[in-house]
Every structure is written in C-alpha cells, then in structure tokens.
N, C-alpha and C. Protein backbone atom coordinates (compact mmCIF):
# COMPACT_ATOMS: atom_id res chain seq x y z
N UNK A 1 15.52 10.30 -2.94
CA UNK A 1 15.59 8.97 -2.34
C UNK A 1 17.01 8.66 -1.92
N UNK A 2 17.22 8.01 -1.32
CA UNK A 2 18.07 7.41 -0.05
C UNK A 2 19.14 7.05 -1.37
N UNK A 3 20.62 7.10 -1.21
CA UNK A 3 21.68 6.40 -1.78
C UNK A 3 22.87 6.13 -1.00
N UNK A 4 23.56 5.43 -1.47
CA UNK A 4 24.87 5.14 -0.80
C UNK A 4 24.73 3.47 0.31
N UNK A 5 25.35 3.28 1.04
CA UNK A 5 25.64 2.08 2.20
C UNK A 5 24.59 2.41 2.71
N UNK A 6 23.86 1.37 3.66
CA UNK A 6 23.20 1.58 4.62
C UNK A 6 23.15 -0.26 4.81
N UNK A 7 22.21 -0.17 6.23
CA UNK A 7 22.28 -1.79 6.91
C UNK A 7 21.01 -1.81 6.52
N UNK A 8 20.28 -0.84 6.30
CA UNK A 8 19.17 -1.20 6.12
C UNK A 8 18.22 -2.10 4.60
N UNK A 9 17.14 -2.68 4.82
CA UNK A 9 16.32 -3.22 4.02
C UNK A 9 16.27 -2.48 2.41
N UNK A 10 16.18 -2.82 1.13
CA UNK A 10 16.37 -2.23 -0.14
C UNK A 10 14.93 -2.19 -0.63
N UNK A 11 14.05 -0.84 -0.21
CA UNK A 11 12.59 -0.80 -0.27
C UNK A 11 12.74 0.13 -1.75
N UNK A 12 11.66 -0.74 -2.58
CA UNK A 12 11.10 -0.04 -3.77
C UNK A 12 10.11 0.89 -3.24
N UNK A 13 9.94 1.70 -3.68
CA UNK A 13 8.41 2.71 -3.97
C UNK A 13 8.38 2.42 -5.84
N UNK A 14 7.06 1.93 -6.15
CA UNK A 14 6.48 2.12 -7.66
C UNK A 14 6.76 3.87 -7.85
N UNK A 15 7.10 3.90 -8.86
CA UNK A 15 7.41 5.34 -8.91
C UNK A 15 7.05 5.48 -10.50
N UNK A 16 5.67 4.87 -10.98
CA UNK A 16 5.21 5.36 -12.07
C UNK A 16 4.20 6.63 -11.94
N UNK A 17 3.58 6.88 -10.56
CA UNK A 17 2.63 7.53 -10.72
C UNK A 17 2.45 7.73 -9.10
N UNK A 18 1.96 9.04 -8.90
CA UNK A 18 1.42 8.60 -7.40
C UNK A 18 2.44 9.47 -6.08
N UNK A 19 1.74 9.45 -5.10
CA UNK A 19 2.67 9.78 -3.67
C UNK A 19 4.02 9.38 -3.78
N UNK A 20 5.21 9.15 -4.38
CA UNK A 20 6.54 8.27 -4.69
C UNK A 20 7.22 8.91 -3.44
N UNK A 21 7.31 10.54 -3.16
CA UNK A 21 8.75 11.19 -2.54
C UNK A 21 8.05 11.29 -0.90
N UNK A 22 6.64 11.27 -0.89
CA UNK A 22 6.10 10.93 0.50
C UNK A 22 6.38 9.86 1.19
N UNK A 23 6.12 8.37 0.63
CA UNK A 23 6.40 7.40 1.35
C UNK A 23 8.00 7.20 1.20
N UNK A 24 8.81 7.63 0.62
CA UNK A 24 9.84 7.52 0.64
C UNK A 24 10.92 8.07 1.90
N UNK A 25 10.33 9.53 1.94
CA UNK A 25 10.53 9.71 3.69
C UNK A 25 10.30 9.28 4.48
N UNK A 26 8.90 8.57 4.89
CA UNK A 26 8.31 7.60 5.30
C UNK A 26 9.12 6.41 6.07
N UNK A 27 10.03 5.73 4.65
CA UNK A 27 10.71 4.86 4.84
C UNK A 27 11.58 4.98 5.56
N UNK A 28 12.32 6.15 4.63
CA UNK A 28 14.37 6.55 5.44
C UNK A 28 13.89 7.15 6.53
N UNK A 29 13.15 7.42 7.56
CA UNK A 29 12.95 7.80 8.46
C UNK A 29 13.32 6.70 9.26
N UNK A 30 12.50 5.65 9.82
CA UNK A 30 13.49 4.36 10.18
C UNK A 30 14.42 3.42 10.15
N UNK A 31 14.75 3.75 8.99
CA UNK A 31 16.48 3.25 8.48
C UNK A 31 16.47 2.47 7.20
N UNK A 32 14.96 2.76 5.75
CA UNK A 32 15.65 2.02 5.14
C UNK A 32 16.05 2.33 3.81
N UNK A 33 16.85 1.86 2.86
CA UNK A 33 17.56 2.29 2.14
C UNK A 33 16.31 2.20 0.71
N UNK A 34 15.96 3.48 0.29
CA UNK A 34 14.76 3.30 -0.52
C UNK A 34 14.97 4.08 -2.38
N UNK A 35 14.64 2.81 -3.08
CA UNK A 35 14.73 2.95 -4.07
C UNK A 35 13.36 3.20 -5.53
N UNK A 36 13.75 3.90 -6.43
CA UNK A 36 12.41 4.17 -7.12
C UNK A 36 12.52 3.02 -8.31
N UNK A 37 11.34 2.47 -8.08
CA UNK A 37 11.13 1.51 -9.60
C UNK A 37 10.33 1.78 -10.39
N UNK A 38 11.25 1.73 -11.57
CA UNK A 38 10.12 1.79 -13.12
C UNK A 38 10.20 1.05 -13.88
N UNK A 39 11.58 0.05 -13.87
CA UNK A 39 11.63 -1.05 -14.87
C UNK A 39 11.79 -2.23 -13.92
N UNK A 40 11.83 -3.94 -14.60
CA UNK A 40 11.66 -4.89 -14.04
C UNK A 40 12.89 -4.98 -13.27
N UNK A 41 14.23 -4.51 -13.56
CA UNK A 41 15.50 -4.89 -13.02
C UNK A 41 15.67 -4.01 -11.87
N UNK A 42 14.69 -2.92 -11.38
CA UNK A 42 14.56 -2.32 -10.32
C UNK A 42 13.62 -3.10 -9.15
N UNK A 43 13.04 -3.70 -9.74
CA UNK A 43 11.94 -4.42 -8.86
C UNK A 43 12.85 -5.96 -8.66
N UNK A 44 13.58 -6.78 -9.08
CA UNK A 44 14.38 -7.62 -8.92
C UNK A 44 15.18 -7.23 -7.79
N UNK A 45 15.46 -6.38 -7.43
CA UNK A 45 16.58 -6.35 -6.02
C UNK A 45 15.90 -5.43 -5.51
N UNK A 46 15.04 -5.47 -5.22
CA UNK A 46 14.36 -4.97 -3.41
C UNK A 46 13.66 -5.70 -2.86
N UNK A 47 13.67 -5.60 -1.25
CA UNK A 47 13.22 -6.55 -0.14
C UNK A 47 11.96 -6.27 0.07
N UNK A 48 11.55 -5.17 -0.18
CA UNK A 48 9.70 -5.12 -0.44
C UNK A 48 9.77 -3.85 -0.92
N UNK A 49 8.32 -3.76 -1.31
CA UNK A 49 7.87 -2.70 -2.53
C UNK A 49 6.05 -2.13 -1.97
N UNK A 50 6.70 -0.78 -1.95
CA UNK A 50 5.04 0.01 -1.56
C UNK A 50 4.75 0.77 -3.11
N UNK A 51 3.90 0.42 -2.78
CA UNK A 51 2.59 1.25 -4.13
C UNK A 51 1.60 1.96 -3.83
N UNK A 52 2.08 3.66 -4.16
CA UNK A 52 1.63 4.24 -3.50
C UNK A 52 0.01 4.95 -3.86
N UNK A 53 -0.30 6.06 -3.30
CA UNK A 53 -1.72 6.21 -3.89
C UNK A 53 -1.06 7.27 -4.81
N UNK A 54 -2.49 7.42 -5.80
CA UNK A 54 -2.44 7.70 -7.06
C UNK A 54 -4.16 7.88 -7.82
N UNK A 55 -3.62 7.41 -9.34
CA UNK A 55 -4.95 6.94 -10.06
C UNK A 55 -4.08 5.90 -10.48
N UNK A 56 -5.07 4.87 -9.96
CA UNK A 56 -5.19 3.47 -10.16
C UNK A 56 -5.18 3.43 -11.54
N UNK A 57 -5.84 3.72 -12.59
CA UNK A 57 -5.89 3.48 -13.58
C UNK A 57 -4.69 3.55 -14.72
N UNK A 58 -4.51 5.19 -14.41
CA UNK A 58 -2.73 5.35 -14.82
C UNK A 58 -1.83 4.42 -14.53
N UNK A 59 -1.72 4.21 -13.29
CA UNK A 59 -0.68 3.03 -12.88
C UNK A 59 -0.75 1.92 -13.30
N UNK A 60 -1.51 1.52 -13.81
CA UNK A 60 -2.31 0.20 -14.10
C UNK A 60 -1.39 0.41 -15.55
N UNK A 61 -2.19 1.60 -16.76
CA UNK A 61 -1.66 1.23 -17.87
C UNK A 61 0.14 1.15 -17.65
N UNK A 62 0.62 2.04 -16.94
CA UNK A 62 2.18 2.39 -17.04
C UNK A 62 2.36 1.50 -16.82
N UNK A 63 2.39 0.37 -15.65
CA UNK A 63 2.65 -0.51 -15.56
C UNK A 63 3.13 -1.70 -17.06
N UNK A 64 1.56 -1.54 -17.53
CA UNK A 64 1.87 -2.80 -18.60
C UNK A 64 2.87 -1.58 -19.93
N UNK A 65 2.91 -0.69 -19.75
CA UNK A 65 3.87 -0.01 -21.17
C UNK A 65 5.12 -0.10 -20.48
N UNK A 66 5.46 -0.57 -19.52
CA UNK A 66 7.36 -0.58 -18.95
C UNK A 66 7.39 -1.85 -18.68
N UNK A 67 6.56 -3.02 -18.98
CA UNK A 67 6.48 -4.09 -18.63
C UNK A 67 7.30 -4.44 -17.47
N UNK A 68 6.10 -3.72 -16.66
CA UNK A 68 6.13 -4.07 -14.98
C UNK A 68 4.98 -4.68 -14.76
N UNK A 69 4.13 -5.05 -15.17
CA UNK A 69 2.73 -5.80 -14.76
C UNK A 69 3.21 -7.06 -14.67
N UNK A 70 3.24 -7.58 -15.62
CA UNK A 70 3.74 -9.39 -14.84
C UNK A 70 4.71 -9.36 -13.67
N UNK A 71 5.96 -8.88 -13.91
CA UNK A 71 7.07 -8.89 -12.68
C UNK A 71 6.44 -8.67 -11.57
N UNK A 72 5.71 -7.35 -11.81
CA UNK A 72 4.86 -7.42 -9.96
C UNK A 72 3.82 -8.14 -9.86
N UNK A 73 3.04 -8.87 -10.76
CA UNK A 73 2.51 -9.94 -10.22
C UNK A 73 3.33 -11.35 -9.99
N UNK A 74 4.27 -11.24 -10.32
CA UNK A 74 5.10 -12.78 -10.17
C UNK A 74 5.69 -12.81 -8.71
N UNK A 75 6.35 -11.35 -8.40
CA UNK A 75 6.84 -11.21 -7.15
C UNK A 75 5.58 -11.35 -6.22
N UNK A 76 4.78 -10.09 -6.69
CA UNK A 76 3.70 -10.52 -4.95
C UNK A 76 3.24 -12.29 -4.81
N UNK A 77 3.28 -12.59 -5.84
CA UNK A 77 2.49 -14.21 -6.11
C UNK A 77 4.03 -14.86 -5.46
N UNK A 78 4.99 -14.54 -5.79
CA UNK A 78 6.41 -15.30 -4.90
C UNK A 78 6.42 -15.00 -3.36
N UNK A 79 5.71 -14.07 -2.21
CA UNK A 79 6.04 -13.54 -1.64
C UNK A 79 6.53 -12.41 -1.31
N UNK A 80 6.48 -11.25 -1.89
CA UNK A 80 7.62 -10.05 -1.99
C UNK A 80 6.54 -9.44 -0.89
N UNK A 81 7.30 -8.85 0.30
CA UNK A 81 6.25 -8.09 0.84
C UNK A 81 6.00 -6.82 -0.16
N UNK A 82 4.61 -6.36 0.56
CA UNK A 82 4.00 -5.05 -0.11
C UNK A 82 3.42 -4.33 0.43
N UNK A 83 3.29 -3.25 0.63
CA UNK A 83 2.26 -2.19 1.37
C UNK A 83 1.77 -1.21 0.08
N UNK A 84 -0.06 -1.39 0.32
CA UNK A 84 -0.14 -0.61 -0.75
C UNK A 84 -1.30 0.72 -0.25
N UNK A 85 -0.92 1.58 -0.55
CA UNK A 85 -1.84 2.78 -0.07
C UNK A 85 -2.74 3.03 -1.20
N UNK A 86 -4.21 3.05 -0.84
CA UNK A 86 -5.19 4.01 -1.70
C UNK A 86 -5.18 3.37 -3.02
N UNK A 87 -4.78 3.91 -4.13
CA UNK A 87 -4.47 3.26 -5.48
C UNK A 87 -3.81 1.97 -5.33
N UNK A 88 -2.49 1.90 -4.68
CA UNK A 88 -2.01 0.80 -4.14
C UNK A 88 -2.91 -0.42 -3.31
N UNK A 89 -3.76 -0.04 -2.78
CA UNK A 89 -4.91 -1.43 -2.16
C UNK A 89 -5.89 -1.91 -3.56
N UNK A 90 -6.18 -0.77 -4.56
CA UNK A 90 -7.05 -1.44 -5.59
C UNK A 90 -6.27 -2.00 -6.28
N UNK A 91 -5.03 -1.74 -6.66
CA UNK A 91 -4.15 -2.42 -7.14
C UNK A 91 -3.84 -3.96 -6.64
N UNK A 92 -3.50 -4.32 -5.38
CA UNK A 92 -3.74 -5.41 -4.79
C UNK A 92 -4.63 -6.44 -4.32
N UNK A 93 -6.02 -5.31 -4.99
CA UNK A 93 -7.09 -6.24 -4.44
C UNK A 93 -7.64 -7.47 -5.40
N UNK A 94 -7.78 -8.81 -5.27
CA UNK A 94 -7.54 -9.65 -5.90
C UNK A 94 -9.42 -9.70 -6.38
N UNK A 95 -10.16 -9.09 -6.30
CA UNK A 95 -11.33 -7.98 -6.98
C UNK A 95 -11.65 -6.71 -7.00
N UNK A 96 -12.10 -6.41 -8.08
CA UNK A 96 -12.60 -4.53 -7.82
C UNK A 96 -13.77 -4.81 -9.09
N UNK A 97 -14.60 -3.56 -8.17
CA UNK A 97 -15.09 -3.23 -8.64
C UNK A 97 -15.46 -1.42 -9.17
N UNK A 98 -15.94 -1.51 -10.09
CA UNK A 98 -16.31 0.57 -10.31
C UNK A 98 -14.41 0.60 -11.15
N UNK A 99 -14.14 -0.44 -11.87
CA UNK A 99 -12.96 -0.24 -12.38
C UNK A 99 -13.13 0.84 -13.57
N UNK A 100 -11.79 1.35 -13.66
CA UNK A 100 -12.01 1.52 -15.25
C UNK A 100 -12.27 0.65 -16.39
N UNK A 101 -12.03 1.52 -17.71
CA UNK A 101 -11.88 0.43 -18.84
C UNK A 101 -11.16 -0.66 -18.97
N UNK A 102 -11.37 -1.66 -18.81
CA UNK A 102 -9.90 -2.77 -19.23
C UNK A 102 -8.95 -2.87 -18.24
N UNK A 103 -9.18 -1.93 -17.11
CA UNK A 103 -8.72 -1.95 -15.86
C UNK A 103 -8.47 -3.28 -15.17
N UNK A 104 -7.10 -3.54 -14.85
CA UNK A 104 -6.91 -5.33 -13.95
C UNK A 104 -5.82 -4.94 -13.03
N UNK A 105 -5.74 -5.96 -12.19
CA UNK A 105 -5.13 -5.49 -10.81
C UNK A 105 -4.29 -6.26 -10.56
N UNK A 106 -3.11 -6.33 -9.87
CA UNK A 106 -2.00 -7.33 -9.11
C UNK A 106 -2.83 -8.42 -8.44
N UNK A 107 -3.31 -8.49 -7.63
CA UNK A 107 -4.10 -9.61 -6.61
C UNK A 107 -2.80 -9.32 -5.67
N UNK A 108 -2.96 -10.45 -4.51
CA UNK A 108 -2.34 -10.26 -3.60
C UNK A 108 -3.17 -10.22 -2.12
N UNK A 109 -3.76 -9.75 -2.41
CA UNK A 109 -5.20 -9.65 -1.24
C UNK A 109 -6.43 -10.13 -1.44
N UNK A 110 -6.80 -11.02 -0.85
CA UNK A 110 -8.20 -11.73 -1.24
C UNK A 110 -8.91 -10.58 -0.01
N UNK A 111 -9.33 -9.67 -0.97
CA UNK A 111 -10.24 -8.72 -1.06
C UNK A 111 -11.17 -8.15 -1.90
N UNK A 112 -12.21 -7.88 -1.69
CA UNK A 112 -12.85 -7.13 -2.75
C UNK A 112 -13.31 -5.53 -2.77
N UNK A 113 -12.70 -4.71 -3.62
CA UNK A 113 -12.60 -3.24 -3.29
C UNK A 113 -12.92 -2.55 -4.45
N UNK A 114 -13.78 -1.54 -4.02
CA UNK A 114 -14.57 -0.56 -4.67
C UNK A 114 -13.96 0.65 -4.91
N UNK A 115 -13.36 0.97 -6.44
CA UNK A 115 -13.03 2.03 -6.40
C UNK A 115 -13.73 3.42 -6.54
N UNK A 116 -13.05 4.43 -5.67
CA UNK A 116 -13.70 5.45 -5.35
C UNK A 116 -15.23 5.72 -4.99
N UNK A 117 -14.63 4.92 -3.89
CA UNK A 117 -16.33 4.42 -3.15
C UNK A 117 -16.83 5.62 -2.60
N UNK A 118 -15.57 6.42 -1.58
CA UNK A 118 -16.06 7.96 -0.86
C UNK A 118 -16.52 9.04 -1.88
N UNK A 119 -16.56 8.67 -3.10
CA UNK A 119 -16.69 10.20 -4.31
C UNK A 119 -16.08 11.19 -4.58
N UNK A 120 -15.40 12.27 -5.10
CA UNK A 120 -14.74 12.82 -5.45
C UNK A 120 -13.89 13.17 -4.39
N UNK A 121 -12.86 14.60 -5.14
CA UNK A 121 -11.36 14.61 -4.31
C UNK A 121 -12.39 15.81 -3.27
N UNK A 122 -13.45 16.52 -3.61
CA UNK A 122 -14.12 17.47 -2.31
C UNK A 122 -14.46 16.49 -1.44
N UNK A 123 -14.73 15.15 -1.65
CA UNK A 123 -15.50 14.96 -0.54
C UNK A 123 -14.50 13.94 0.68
N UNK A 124 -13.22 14.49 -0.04
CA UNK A 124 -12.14 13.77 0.70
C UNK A 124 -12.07 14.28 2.44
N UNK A 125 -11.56 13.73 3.39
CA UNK A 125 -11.82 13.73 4.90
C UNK A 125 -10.88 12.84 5.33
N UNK A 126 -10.96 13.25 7.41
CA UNK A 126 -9.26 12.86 7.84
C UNK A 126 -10.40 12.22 9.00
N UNK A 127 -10.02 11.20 9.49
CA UNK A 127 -10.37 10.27 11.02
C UNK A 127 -9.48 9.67 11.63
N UNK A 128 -10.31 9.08 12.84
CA UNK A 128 -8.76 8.75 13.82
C UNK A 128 -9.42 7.15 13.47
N UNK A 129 -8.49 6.25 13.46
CA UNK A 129 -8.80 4.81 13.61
C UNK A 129 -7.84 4.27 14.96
N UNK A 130 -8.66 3.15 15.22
CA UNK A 130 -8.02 2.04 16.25
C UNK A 130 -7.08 0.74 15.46
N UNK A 131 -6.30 0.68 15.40
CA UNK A 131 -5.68 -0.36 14.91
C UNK A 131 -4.99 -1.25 15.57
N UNK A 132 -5.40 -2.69 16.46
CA UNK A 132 -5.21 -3.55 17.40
C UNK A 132 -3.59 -3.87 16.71
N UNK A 133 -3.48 -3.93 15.48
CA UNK A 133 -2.45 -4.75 14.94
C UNK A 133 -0.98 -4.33 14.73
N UNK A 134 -1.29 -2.92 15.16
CA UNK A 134 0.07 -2.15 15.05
C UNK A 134 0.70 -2.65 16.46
N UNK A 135 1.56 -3.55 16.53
CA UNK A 135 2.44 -3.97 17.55
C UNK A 135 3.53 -3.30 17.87
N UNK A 136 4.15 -3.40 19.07
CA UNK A 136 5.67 -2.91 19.06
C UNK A 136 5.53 -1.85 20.10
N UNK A 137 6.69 -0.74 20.51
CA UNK A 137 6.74 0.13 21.67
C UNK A 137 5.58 1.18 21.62
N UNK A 138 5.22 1.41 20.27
CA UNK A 138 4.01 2.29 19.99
C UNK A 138 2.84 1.83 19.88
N UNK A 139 2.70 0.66 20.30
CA UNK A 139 1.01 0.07 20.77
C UNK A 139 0.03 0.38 20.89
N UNK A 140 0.50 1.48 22.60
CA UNK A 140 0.00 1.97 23.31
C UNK A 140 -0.28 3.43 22.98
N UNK A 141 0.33 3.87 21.41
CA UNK A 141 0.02 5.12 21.52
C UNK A 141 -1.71 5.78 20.87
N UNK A 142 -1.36 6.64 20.59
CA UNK A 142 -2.57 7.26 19.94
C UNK A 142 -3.26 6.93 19.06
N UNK A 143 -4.42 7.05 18.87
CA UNK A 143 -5.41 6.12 17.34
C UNK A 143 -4.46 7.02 15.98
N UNK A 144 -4.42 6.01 14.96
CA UNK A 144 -4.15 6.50 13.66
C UNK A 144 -4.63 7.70 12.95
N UNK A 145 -4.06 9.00 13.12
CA UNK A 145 -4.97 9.82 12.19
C UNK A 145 -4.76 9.87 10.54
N UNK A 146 -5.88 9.03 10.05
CA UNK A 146 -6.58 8.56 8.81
C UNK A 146 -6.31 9.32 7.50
N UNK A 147 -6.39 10.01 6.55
CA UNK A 147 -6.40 10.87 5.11
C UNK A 147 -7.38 9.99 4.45
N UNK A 148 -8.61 10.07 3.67
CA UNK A 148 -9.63 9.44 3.05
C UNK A 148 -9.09 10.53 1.66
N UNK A 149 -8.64 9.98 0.86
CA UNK A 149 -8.61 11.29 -0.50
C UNK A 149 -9.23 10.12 -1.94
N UNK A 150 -10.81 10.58 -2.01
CA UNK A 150 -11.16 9.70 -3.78
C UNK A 150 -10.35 8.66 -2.95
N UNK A 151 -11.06 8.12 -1.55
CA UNK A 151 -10.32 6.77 -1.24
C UNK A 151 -11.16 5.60 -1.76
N UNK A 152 -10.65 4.18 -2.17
CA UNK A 152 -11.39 2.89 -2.14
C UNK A 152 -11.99 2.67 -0.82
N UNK A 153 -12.35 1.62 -0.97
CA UNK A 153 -13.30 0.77 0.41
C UNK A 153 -13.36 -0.77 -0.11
N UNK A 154 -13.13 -1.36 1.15
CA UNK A 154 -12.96 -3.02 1.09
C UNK A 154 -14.65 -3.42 1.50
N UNK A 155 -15.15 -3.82 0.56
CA UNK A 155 -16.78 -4.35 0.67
C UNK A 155 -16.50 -5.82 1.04
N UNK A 156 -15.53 -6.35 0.71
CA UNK A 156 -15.44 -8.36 1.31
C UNK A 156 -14.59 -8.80 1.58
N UNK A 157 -13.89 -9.24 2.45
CA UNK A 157 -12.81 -10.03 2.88
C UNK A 157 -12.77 -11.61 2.77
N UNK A 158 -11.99 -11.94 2.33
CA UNK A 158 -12.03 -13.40 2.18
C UNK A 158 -11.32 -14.11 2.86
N UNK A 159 -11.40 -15.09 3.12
CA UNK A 159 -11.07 -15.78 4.15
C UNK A 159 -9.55 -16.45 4.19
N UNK A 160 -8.64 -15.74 3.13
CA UNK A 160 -6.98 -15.80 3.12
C UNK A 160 -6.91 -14.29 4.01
N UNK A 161 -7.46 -13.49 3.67
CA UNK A 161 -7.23 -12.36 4.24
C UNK A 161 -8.01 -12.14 5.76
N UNK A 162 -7.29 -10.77 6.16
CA UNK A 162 -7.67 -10.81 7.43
C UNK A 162 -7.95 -8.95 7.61
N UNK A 163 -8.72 -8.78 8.50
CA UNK A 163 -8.91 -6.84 8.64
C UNK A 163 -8.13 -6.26 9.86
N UNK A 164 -7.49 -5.56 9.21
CA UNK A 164 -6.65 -4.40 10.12
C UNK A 164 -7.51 -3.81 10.77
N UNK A 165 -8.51 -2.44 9.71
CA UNK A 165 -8.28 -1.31 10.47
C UNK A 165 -10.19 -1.39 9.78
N UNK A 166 -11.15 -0.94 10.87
CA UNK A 166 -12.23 -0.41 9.84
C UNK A 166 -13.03 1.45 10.38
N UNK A 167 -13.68 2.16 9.74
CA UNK A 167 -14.22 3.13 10.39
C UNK A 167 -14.95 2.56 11.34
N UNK A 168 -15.58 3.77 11.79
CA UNK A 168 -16.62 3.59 13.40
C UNK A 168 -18.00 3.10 12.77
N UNK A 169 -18.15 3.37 11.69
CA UNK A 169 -19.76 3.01 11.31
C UNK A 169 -19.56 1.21 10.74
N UNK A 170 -18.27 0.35 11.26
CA UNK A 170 -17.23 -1.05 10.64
C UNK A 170 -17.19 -1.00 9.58
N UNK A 171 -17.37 -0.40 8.39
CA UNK A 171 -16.90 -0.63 7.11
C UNK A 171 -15.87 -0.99 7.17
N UNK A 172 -14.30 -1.61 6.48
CA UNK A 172 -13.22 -2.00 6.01
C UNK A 172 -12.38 -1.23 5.34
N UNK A 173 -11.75 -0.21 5.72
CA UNK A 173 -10.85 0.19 5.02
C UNK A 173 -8.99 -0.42 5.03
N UNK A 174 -8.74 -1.24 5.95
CA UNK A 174 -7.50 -2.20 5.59
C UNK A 174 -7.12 -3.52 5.69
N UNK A 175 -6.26 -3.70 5.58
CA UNK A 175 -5.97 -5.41 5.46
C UNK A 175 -5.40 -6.43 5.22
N UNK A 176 -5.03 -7.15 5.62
CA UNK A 176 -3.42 -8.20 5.51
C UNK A 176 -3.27 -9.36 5.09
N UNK A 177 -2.89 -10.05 4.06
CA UNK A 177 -2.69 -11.33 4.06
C UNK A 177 -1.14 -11.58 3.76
N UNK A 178 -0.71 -12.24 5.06
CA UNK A 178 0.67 -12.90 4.94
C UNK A 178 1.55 -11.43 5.09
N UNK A 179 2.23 -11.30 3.90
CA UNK A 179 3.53 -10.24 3.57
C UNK A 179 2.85 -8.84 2.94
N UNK A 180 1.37 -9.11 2.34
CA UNK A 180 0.91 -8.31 1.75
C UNK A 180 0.08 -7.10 2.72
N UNK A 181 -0.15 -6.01 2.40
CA UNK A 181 -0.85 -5.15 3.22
C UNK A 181 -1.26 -3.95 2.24
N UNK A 182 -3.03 -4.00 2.45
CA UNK A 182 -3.50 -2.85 1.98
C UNK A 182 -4.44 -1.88 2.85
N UNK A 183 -4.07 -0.49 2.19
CA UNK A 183 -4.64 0.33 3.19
C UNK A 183 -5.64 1.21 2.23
N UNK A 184 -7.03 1.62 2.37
CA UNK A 184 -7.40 2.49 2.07
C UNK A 184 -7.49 4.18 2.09
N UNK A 185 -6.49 4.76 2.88
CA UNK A 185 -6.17 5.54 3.18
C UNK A 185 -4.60 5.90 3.08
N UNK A 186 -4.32 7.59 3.16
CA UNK A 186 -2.87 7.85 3.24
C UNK A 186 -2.27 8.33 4.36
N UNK A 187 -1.45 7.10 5.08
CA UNK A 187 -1.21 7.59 6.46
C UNK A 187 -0.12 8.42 5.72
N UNK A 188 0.63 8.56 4.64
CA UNK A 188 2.15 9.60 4.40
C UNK A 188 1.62 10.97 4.73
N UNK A 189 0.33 11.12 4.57
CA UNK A 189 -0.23 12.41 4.50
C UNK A 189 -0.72 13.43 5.86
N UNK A 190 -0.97 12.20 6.64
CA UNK A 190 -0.95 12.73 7.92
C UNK A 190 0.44 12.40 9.10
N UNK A 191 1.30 11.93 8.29
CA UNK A 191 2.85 11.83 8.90
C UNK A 191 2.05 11.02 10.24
N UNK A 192 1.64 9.74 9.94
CA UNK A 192 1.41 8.57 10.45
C UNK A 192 2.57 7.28 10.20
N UNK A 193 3.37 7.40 10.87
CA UNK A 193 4.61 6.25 10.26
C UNK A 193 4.47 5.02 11.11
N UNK A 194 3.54 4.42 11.69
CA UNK A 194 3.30 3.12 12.54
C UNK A 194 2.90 1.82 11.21
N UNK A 195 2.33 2.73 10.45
CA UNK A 195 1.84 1.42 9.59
C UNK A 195 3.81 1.07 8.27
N UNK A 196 4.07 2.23 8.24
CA UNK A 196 5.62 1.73 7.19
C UNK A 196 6.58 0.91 8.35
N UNK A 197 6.62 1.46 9.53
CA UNK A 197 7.29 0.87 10.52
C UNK A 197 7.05 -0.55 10.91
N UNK A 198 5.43 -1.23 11.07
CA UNK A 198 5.03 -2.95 10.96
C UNK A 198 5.63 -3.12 9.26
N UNK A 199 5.43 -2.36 7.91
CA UNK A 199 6.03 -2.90 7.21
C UNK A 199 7.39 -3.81 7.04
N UNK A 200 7.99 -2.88 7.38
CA UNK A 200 9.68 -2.65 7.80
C UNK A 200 9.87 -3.97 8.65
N UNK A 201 8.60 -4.20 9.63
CA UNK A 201 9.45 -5.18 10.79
C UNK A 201 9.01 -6.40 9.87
N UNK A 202 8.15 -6.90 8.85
CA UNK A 202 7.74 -7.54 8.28
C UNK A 202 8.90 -8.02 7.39
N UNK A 203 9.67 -6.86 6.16
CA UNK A 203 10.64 -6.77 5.48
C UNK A 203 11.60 -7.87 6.01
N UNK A 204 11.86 -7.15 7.60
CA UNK A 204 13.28 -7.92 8.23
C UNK A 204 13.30 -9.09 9.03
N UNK A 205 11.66 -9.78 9.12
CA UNK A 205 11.79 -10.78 9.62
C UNK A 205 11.88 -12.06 8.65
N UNK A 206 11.46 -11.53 7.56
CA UNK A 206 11.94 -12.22 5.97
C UNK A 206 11.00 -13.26 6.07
C-alpha cells in the first residue's frame, strides 16, 4: 500500500479479511493515497473506506474482536463514504438474509441482501453489465465486465436507496445511497476501475 506525500484522498481498505492488496491497486491507480485498517485509530483518519469481498462472516467476527464494529458503524451512520464489494455489500446491507450464526451487519444501505444467493465458489461466473451511473469521460465506454464469486444478491431496495447496476434477467446486484455504495460483484477482479474511480470522485467532492 501507497506511503509517503501525496495530494491525494486518505482511502482505508478493511484489511481484516478479504481482497485488501486488489482494491488497493485499484485505488493508487488514480491517485489515492491508500491505507490498511485494523484498529479504530486507522479508521479515524481516512476520507473513505472500501470493504472488500471476502467471508462476510469472518469479517463480521474480526471486526467485533479489534473493536472495529461500532467505529464503522458510527462513521458510515456519520457519513464516511464507502464502497463495499461482495462481502462488503452484505456487510452494508441494512438486512440480510441466509446469515450466519449471530451474524449482524454495518447498515448503510437500505437494502435487503441474500447471502450467497449464486451457490458455491464452482458456480461462480463473469458478465458484462450496463451501468447508466458511471459518469465522467468513460461514460461512453464499454459495459462493466462483472466477477460473480459465492456472490450476494439485492432481493429489495428501499426507498433511501437507489439501483446502480442489475443482470439481464433485472435482478439487483448494486446500489447507492448518498456516500454509500454496494456492489455484488468484484470489479478488482476483472481490472474494472470505473466503479473505484465514481468512488474517488465522491471522496473529493466531500
């Protein structure tokens, strides 16, 4: 991960579990200065924080044994932007269902999401999506090519939230409210950087 000066934005990656050194390229690829969090005083000085995919469940407990579970719910509940991939969207989804044991989530997204709705890691698969919402010089470019891995699925949107991105058959796999953003899929994986890049412009418009 990124050290030293830079002009750029001070992006956490959760780095208990999960994709951490993927989206992290991700980031410093457009200029921003990206840091790994595991304790609360790491999550106190960054300008937004991605949570990456993983097992939800792991992350979940690590979370509450480094007592990072409240802090990241206090921040997303303050505003902190967020982008969360895969594990990261059940994590944010302010319901789930097919949880684990004792399993509880950040909120952040008035969504409701099903974990490991597609079924195991064989029956994982790559698609192209349309995404109206990706703004900016790359608009106009090519549909999103997708990574589905043991991905969630958004079964309800609520009416704080709003839908990004869905498959061709409309199911819901992403979605935005305000600063927050979840994705059911891993664009790090198909070196898709349009969705960290709207992060980023999100970060700096504060």
């Amino acid at each position: 991960m990124s050290g030293g000066a830079t002009s750029g934005p001070r992006i956490g990656v959760l780095a208990l579990q999960g994709d951490v050194r993927e989206h992290a390229r991700m980031l410093e690829q457009p200029g921003a200065h990206v840091t790994a969090v595991r304790r609360p005083a790491e999550l106190a000085v960054v300008d937004g924080l991605v949570v990456p995919g993983g097992e939800s469940t792991v992350i979940d407990r690590l979370a509450r044994i480094t007592g990072l579970r409240e802090p990241l719910r206090e921040a997303i509940a303050d505003g902190l932007p967020v982008l969360g991939t895969c594990a990261g969207l059940i994590l944010l989804a302010a319901r789930l269902r097919d949880g684990g044991p004792g399993q509880e989530t950040l909120g952040g997204l008035d969504v409701t999401v099903r974990r490991n709705a597609f079924g195991r890691q064989t029956e994982s698969f790559e698609t192209d999506l349309v995404v109206p919402a990706l703004e900016g010089p790359r608009a106009d470019g090519p549909p999103v090519r997708a990574a589905f891995i043991r991905a969630p699925l958004i079964e309800e949107i609520g009416p704080a939230a709003e839908l990004l991105a869905a498959l061709p058959d409309g199911r819901a796999v992403a979605a935005r409210q305000g600063r927050v953003m979840g994705l059911a899929f891993h664009p790090e994986s198909t070196g898709e950087t349009r969705f960290h890049e709207l992060f980023l412009r999100v970060v700096r418009e504060g």
